[in-house]
C-alpha atoms as a PDB file:
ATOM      1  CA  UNK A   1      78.533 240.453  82.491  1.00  0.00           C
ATOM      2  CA  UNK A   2      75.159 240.246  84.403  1.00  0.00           C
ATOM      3  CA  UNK A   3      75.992 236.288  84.285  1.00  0.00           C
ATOM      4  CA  UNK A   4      79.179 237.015  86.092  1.00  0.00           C
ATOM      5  CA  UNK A   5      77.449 239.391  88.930  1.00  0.00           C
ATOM      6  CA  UNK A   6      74.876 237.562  89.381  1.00  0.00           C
ATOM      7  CA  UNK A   7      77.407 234.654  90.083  1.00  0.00           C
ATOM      8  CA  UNK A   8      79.460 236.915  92.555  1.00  0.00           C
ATOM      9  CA  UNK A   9      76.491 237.865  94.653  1.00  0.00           C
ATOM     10  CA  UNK A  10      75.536 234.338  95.269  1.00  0.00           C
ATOM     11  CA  UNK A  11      79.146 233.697  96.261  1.00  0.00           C
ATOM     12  CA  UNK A  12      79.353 236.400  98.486  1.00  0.00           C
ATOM     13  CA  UNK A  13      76.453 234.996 100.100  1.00  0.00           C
ATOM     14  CA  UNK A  14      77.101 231.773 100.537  1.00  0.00           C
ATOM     15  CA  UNK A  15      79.871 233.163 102.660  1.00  0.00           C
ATOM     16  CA  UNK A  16      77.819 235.204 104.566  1.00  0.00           C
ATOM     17  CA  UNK A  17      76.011 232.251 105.515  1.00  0.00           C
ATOM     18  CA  UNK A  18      79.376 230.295 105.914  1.00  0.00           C
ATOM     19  CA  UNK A  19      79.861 233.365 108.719  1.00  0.00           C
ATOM     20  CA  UNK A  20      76.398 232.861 110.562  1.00  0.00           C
ATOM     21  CA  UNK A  21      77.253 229.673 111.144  1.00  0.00           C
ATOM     22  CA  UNK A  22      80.347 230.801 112.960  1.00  0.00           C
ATOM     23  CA  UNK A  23      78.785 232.695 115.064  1.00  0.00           C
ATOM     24  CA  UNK A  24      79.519 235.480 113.618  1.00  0.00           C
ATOM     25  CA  UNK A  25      77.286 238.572 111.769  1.00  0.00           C
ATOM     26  CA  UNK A  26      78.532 240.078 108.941  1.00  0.00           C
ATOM     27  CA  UNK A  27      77.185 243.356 107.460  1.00  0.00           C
ATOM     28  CA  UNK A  28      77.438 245.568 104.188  1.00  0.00           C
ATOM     29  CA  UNK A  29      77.295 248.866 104.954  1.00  0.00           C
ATOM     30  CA  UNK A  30      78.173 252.791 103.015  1.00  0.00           C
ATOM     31  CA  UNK A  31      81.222 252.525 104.832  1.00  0.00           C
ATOM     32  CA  UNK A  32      82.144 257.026 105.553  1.00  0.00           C
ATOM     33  CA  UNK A  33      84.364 258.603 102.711  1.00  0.00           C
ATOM     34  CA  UNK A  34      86.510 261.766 103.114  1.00  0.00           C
ATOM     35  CA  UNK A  35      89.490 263.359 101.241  1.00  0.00           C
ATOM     36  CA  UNK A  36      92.290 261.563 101.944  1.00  0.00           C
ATOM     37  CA  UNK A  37      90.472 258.618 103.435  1.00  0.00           C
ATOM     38  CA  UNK A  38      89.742 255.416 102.088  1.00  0.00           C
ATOM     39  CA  UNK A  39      87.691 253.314 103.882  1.00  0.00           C
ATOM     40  CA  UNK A  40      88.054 249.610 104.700  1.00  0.00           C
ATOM     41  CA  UNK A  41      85.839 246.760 105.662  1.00  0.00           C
ATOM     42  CA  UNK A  42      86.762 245.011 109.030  1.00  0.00           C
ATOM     43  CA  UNK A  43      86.240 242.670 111.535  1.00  0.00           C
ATOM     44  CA  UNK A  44      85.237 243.912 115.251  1.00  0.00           C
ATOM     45  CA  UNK A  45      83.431 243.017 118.417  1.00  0.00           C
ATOM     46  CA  UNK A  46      80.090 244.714 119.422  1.00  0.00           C
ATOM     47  CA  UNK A  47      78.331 243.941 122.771  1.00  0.00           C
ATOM     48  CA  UNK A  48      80.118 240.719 122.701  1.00  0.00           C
ATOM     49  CA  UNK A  49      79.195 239.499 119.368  1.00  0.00           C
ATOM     50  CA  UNK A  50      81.650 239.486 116.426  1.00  0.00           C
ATOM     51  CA  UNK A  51      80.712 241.729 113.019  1.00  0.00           C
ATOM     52  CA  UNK A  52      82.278 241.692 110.032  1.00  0.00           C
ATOM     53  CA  UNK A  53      81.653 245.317 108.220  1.00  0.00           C
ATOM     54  CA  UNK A  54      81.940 244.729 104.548  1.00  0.00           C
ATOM     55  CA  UNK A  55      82.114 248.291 102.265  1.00  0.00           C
ATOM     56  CA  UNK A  56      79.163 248.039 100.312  1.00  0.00           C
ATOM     57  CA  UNK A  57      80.370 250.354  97.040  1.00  0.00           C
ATOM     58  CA  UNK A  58      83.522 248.079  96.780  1.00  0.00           C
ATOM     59  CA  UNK A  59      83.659 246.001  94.398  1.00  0.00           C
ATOM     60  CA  UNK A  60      82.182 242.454  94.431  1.00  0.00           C
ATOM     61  CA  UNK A  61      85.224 240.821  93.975  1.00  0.00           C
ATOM     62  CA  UNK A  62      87.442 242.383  96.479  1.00  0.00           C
ATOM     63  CA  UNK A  63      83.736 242.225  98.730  1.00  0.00           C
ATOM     64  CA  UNK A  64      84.209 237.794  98.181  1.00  0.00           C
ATOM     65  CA  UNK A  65      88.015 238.477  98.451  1.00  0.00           C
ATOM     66  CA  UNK A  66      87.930 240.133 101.589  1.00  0.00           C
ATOM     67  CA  UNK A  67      85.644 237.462 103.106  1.00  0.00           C
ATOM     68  CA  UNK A  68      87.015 234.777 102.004  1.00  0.00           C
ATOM     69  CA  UNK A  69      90.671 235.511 103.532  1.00  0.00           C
ATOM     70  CA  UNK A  70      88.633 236.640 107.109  1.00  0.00           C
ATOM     71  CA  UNK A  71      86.645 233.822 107.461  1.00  0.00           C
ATOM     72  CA  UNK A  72      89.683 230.864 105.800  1.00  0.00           C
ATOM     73  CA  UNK A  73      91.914 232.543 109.039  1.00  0.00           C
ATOM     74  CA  UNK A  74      88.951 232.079 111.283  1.00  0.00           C
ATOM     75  CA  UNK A  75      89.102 228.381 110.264  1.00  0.00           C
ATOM     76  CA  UNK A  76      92.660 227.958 111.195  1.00  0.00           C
ATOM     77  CA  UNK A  77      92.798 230.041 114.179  1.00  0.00           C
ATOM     78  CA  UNK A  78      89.741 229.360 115.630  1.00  0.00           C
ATOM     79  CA  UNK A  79      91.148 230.633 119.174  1.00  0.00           C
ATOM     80  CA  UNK A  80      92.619 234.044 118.578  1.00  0.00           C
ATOM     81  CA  UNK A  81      89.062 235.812 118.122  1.00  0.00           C
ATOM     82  CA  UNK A  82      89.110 238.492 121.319  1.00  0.00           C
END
């Protein structure tokens, strides 16, 4: 098990690095939790740079998941950040 996290954190940062060299800064953060809210990780623009906000307290898995998919459509739609 600690073989397999262990594993999951160095993929997750290789694509954090993958991101950098994009251009582009990623952070994990306590993303804010009410009733009836579930919070999401995202991709937005702040004083002209581009931040990906990655829920820290989700799993690792959907964590790689999440960044994989963002930064694969970055890759083939280079053009279409705003």
């Amino acid at each position: 098990m600690a073989q397999l996290k262990h594993k999951q954190q160095s993929r997750l940062q290789e694509l954090i690095g993958a991101a950098k060299q994009m251009n582009i800064e990623v952070r994990t953060e306590k993303l804010l939790r009410e009733v009836g809210y579930k919070p999401r990780s995202g991709r937005c623009r702040i004083n002209g740079q581009e931040v990906i906000l990655i829920d820290r307290d989700a799993p690792l898995s959907e964590q790689i998941d999440f960044l994989s998919a963002l930064l694969a459509e970055e890759e083939r739609h280079p053009s279409c950040r705003t």
